[in-house]
C-alpha atoms as a PDB file:
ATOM      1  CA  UNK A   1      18.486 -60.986   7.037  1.00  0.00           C
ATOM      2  CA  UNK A   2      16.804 -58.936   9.244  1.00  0.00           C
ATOM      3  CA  UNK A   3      20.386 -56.738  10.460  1.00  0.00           C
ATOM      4  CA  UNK A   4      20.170 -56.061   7.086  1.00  0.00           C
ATOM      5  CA  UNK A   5      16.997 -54.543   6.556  1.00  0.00           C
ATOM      6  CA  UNK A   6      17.357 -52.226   9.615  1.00  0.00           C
ATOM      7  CA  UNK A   7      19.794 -49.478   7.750  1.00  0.00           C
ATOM      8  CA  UNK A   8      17.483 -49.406   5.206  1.00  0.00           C
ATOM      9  CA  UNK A   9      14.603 -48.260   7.824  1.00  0.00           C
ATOM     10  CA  UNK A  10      16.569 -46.404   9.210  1.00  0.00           C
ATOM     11  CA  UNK A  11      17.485 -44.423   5.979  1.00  0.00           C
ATOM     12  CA  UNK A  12      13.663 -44.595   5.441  1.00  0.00           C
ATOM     13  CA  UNK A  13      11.989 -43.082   7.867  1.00  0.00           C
ATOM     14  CA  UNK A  14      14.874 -40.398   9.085  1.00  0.00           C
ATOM     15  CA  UNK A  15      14.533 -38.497   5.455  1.00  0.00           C
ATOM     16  CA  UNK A  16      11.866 -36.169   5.614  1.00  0.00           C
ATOM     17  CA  UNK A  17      10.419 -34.194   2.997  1.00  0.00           C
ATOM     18  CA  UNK A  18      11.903 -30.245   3.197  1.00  0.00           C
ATOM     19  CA  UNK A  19       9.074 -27.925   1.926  1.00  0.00           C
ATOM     20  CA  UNK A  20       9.525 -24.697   0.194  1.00  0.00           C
ATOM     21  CA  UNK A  21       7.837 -21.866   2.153  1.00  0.00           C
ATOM     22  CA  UNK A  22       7.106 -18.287   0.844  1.00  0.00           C
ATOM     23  CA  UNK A  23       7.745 -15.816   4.134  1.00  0.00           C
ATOM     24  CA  UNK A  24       4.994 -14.148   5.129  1.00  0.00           C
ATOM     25  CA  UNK A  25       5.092 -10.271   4.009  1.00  0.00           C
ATOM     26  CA  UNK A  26       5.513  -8.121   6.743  1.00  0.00           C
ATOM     27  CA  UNK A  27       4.967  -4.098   7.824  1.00  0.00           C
ATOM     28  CA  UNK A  28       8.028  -1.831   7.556  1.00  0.00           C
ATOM     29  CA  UNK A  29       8.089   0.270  10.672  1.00  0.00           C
ATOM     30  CA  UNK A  30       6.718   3.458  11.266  1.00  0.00           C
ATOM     31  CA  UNK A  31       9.655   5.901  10.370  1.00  0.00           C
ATOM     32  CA  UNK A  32       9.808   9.966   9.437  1.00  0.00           C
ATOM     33  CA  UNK A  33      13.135   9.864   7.532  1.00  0.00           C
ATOM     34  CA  UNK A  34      11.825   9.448   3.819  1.00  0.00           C
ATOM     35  CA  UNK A  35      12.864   5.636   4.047  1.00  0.00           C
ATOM     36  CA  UNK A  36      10.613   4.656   0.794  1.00  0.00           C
ATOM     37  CA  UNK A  37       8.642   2.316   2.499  1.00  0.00           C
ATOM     38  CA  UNK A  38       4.817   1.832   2.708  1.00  0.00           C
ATOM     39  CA  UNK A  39       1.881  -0.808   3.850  1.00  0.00           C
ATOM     40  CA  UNK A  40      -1.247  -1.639   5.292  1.00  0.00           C
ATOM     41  CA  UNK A  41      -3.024  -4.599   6.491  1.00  0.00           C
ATOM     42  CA  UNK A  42      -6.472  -5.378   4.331  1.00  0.00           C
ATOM     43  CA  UNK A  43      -8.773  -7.461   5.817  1.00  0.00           C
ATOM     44  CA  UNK A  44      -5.718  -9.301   7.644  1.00  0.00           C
ATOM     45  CA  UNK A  45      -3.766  -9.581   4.859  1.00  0.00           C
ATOM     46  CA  UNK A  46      -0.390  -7.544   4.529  1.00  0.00           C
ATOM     47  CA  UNK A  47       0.154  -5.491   1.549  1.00  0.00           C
ATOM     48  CA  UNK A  48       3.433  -4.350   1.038  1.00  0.00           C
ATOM     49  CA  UNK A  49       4.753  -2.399  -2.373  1.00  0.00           C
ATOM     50  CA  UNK A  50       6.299  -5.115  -4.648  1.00  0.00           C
ATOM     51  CA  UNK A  51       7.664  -3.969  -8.135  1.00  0.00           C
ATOM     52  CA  UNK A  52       6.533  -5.217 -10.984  1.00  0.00           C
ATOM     53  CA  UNK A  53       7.812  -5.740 -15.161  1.00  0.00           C
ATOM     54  CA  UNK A  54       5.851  -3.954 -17.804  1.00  0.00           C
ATOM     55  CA  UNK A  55       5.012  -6.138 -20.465  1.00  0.00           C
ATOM     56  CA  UNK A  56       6.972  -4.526 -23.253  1.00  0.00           C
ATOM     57  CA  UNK A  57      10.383  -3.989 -20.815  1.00  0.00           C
ATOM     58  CA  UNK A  58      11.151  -0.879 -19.701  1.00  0.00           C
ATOM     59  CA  UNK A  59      11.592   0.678 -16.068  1.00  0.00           C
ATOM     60  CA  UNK A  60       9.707  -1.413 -13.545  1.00  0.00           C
ATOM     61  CA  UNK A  61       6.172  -1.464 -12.696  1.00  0.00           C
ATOM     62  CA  UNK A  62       6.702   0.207  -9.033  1.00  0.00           C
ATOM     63  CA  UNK A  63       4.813  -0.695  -6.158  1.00  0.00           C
ATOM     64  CA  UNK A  64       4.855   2.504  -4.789  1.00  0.00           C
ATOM     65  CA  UNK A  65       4.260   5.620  -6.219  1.00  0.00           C
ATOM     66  CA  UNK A  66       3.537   9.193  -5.346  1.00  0.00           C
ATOM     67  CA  UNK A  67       1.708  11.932  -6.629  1.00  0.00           C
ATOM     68  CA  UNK A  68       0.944  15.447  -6.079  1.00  0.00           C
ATOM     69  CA  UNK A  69      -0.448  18.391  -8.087  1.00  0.00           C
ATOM     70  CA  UNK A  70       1.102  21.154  -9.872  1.00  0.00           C
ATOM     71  CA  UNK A  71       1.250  23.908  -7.143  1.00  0.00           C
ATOM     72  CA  UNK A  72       2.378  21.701  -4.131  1.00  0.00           C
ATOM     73  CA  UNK A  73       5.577  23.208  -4.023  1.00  0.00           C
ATOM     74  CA  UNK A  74       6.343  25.120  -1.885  1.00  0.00           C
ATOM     75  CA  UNK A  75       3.205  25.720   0.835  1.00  0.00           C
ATOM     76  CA  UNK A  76       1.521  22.292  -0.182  1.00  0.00           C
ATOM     77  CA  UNK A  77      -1.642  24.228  -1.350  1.00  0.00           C
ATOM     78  CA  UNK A  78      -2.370  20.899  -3.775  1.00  0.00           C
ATOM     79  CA  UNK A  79      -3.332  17.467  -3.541  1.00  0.00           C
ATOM     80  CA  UNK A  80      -1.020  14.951  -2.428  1.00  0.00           C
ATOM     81  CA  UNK A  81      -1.500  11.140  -2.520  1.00  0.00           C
ATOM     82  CA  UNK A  82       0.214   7.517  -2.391  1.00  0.00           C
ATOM     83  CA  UNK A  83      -0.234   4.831  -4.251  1.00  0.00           C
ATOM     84  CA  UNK A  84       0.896   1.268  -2.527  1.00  0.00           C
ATOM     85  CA  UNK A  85       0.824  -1.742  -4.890  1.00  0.00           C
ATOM     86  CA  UNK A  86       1.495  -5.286  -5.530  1.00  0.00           C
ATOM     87  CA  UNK A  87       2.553  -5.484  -8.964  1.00  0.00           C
ATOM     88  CA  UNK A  88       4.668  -9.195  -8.140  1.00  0.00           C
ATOM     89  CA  UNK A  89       2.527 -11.451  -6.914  1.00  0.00           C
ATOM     90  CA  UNK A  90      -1.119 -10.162  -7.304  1.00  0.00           C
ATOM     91  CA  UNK A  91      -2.260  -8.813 -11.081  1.00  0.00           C
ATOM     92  CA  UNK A  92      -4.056  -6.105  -8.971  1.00  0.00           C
ATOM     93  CA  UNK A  93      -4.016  -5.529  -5.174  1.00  0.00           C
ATOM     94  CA  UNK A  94      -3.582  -1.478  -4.253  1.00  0.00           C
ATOM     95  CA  UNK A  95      -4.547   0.750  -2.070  1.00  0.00           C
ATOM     96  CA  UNK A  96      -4.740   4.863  -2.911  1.00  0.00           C
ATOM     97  CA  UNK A  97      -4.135   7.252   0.099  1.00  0.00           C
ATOM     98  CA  UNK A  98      -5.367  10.907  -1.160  1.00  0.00           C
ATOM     99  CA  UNK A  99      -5.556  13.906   0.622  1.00  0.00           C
ATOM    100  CA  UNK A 100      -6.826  16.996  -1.636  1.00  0.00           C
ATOM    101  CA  UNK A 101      -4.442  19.734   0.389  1.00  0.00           C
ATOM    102  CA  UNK A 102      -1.937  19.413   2.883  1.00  0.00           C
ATOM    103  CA  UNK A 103      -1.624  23.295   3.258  1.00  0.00           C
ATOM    104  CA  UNK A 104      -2.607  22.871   7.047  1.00  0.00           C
ATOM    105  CA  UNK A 105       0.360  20.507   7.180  1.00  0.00           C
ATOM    106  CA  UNK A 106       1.053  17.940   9.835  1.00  0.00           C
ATOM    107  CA  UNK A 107      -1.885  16.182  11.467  1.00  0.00           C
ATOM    108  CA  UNK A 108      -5.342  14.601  11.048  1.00  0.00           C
ATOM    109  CA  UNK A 109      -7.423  14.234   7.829  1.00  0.00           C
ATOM    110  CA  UNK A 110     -10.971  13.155   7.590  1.00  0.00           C
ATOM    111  CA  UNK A 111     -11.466  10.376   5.072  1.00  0.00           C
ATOM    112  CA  UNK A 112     -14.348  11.670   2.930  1.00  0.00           C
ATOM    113  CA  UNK A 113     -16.464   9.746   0.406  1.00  0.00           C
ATOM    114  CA  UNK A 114     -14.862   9.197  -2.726  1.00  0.00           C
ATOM    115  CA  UNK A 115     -16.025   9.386  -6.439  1.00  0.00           C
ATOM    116  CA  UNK A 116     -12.961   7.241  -7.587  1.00  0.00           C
ATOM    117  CA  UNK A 117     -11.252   9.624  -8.931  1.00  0.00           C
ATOM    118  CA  UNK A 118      -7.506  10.449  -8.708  1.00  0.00           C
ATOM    119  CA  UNK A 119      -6.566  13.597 -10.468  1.00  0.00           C
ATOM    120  CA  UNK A 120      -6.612  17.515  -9.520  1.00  0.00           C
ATOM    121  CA  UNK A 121     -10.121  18.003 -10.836  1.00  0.00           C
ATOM    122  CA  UNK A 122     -11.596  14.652  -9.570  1.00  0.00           C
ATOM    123  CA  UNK A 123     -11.955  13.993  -5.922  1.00  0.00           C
ATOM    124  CA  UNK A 124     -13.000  17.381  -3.408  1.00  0.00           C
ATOM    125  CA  UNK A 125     -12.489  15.424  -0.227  1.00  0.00           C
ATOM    126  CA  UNK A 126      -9.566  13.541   1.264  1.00  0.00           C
ATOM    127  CA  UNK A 127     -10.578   9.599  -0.007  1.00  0.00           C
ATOM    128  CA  UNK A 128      -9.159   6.231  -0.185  1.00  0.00           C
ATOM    129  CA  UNK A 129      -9.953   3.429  -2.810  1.00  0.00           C
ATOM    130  CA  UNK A 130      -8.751   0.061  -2.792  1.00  0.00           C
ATOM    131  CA  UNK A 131      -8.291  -2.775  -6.160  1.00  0.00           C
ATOM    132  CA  UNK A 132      -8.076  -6.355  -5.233  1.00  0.00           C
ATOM    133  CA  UNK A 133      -8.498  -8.912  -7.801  1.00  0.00           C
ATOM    134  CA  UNK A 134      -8.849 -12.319  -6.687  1.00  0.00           C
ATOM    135  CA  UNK A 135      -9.637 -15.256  -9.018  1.00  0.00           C
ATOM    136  CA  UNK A 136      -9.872 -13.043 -12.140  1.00  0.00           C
ATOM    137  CA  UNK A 137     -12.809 -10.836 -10.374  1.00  0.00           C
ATOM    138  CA  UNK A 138     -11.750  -7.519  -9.567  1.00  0.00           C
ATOM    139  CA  UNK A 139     -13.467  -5.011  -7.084  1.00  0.00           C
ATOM    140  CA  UNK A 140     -13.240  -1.941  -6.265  1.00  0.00           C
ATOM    141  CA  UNK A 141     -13.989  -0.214  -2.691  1.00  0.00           C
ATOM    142  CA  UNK A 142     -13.962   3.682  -1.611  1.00  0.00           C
ATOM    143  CA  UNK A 143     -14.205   5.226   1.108  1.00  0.00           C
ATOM    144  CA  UNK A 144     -17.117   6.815   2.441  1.00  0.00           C
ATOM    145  CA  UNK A 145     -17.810  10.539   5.088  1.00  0.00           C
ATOM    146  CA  UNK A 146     -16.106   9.978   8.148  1.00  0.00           C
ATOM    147  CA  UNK A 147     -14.891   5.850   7.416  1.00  0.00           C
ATOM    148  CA  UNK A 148     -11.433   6.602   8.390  1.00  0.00           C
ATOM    149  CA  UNK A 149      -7.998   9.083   8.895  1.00  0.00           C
ATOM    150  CA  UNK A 150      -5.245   9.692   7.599  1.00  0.00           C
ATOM    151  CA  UNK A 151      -2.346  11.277   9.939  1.00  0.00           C
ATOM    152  CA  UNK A 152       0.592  12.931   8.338  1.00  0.00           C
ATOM    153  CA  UNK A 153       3.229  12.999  11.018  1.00  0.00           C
ATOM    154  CA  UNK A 154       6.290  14.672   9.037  1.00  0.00           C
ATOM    155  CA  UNK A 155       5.553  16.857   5.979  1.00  0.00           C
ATOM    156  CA  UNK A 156       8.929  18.139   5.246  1.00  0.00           C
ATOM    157  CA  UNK A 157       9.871  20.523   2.367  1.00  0.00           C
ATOM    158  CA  UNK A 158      12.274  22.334   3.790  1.00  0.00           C
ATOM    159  CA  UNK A 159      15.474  23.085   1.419  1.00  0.00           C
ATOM    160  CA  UNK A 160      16.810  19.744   0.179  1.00  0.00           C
ATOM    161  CA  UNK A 161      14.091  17.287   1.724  1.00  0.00           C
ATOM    162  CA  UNK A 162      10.639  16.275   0.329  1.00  0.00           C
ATOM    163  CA  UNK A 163       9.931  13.601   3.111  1.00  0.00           C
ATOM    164  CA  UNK A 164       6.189  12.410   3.858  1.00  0.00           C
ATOM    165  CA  UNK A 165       5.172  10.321   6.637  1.00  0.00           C
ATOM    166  CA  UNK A 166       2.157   9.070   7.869  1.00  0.00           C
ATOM    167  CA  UNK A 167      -0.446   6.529   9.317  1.00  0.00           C
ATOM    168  CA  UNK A 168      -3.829   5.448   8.049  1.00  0.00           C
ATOM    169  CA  UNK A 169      -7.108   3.622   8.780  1.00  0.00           C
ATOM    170  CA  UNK A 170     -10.273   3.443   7.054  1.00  0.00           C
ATOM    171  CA  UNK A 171     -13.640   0.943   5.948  1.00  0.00           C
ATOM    172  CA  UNK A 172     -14.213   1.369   2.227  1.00  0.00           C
ATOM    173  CA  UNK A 173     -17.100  -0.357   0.871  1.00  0.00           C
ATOM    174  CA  UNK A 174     -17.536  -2.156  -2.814  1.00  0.00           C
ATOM    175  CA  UNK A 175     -18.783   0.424  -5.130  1.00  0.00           C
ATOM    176  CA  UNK A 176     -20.787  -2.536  -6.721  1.00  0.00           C
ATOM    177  CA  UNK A 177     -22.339  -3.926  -3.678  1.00  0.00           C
ATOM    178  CA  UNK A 178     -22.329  -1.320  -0.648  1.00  0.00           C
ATOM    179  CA  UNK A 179     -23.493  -3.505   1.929  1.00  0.00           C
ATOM    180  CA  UNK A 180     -19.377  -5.209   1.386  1.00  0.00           C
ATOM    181  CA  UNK A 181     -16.807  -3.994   3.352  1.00  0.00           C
ATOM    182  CA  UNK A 182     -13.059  -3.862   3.901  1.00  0.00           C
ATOM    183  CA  UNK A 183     -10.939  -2.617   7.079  1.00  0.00           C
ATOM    184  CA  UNK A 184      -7.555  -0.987   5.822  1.00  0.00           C
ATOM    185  CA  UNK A 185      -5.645  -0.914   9.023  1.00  0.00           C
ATOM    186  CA  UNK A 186      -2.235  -0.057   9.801  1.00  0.00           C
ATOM    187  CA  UNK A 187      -1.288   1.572   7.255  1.00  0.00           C
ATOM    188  CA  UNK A 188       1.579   3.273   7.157  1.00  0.00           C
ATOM    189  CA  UNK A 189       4.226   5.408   4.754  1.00  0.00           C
ATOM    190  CA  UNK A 190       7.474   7.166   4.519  1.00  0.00           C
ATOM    191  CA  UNK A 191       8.346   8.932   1.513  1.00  0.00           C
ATOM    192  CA  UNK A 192      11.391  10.821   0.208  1.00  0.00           C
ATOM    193  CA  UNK A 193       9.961  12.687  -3.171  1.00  0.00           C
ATOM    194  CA  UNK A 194      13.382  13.250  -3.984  1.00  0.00           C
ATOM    195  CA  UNK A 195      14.672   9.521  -4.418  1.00  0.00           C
ATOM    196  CA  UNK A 196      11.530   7.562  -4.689  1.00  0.00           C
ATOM    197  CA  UNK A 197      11.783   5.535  -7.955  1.00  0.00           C
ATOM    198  CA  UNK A 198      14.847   7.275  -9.321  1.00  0.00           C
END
């Protein structure tokens, strides 16, 4: 009785449960060849740009978007800016990367305080806000003088490129409650104008 009783253990005990595991987002590399990538790391937690569907169908909801004003082209003289969202998994986690003129081109811009806006006759300094919604409450942060940088190392419009690249860092604080913080650290982007979202 007992011989038979031992395959049966056996079986038992030597199945184990498999569990289902979602991989941990991680940074795309720091690149200058208008890859389309894009992230930063909030508080320890990586956001990445993840598409999205609009409610009524339609082109996707993209995670990562850029903008820049009407008289950009050709000397940059115009704001330029990024925005990097999670449109998948979150109902609202971004981060907005805005520098009012890149004329000066490649190299370092002072984050400035923002006034959360993100048009050509909102914001007069370079800024950064951040959206994260967690558990239905959603808050927004911006950047205050001197709270962070943002590096563009290729700004490329030369005949038949529009690539962007950078790095940034910066502590934004809730606009509701000043005395909260964020860190936005390595963050990071590599845009082609030409093929982004087409």
């Amino acid at each position: 009785m007992k011989y038979f009783f031992l395959p049966f253990l056996v079986l038992l005990f030597g199945c184990t449960k498999t569990e289902t595991t979602t991989p941990q987002d991680t940074l795309p590399p720091i690149t200058q060849i208008g890859a389309n990538t894009a992230g930063c790391v909030i508080n320890g937690t990586v956001l990445v740009p993840k598409n999205g569907s609009q409610a009524i169908g339609g082109s996707p909801n993209y995670g990562l978007y850029q903008r820049q004003g009407n008289n950009f082209w050709p000397n940059k003289n115009d704001y330029f800016g990024i925005d990097i969202s999670n449109k998948k998994d979150y109902s609202n986690f971004s981060v907005y990367v805005w520098i009012k003129n890149m004329s000066t081109g490649n190299g370092d811009y002072v984050i400035g305080q923002s006034n959360g806006e993100l048009h050509s006759s909102g914001p007069n300094n370079n800024q950064m806000i951040a959206e994260i919604e967690m558990y239905g409450v959603l808050k927004t942060y911006y950047s205050s003088n001197n709270s962070g940088m943002i590096k563009i190392i290729r700004s490329d419009l030369a005949s038949g490129l529009a690539i962007f690249s950078g790095t940034f860092n910066c502590t934004l604080y809730n606009k509701d409650n000043p005395s909260e913080t964020i860190q936005i650290t390595d963050g990071r982007f590599d845009i082609n104008s030409l093929t982004l979202n087409h």
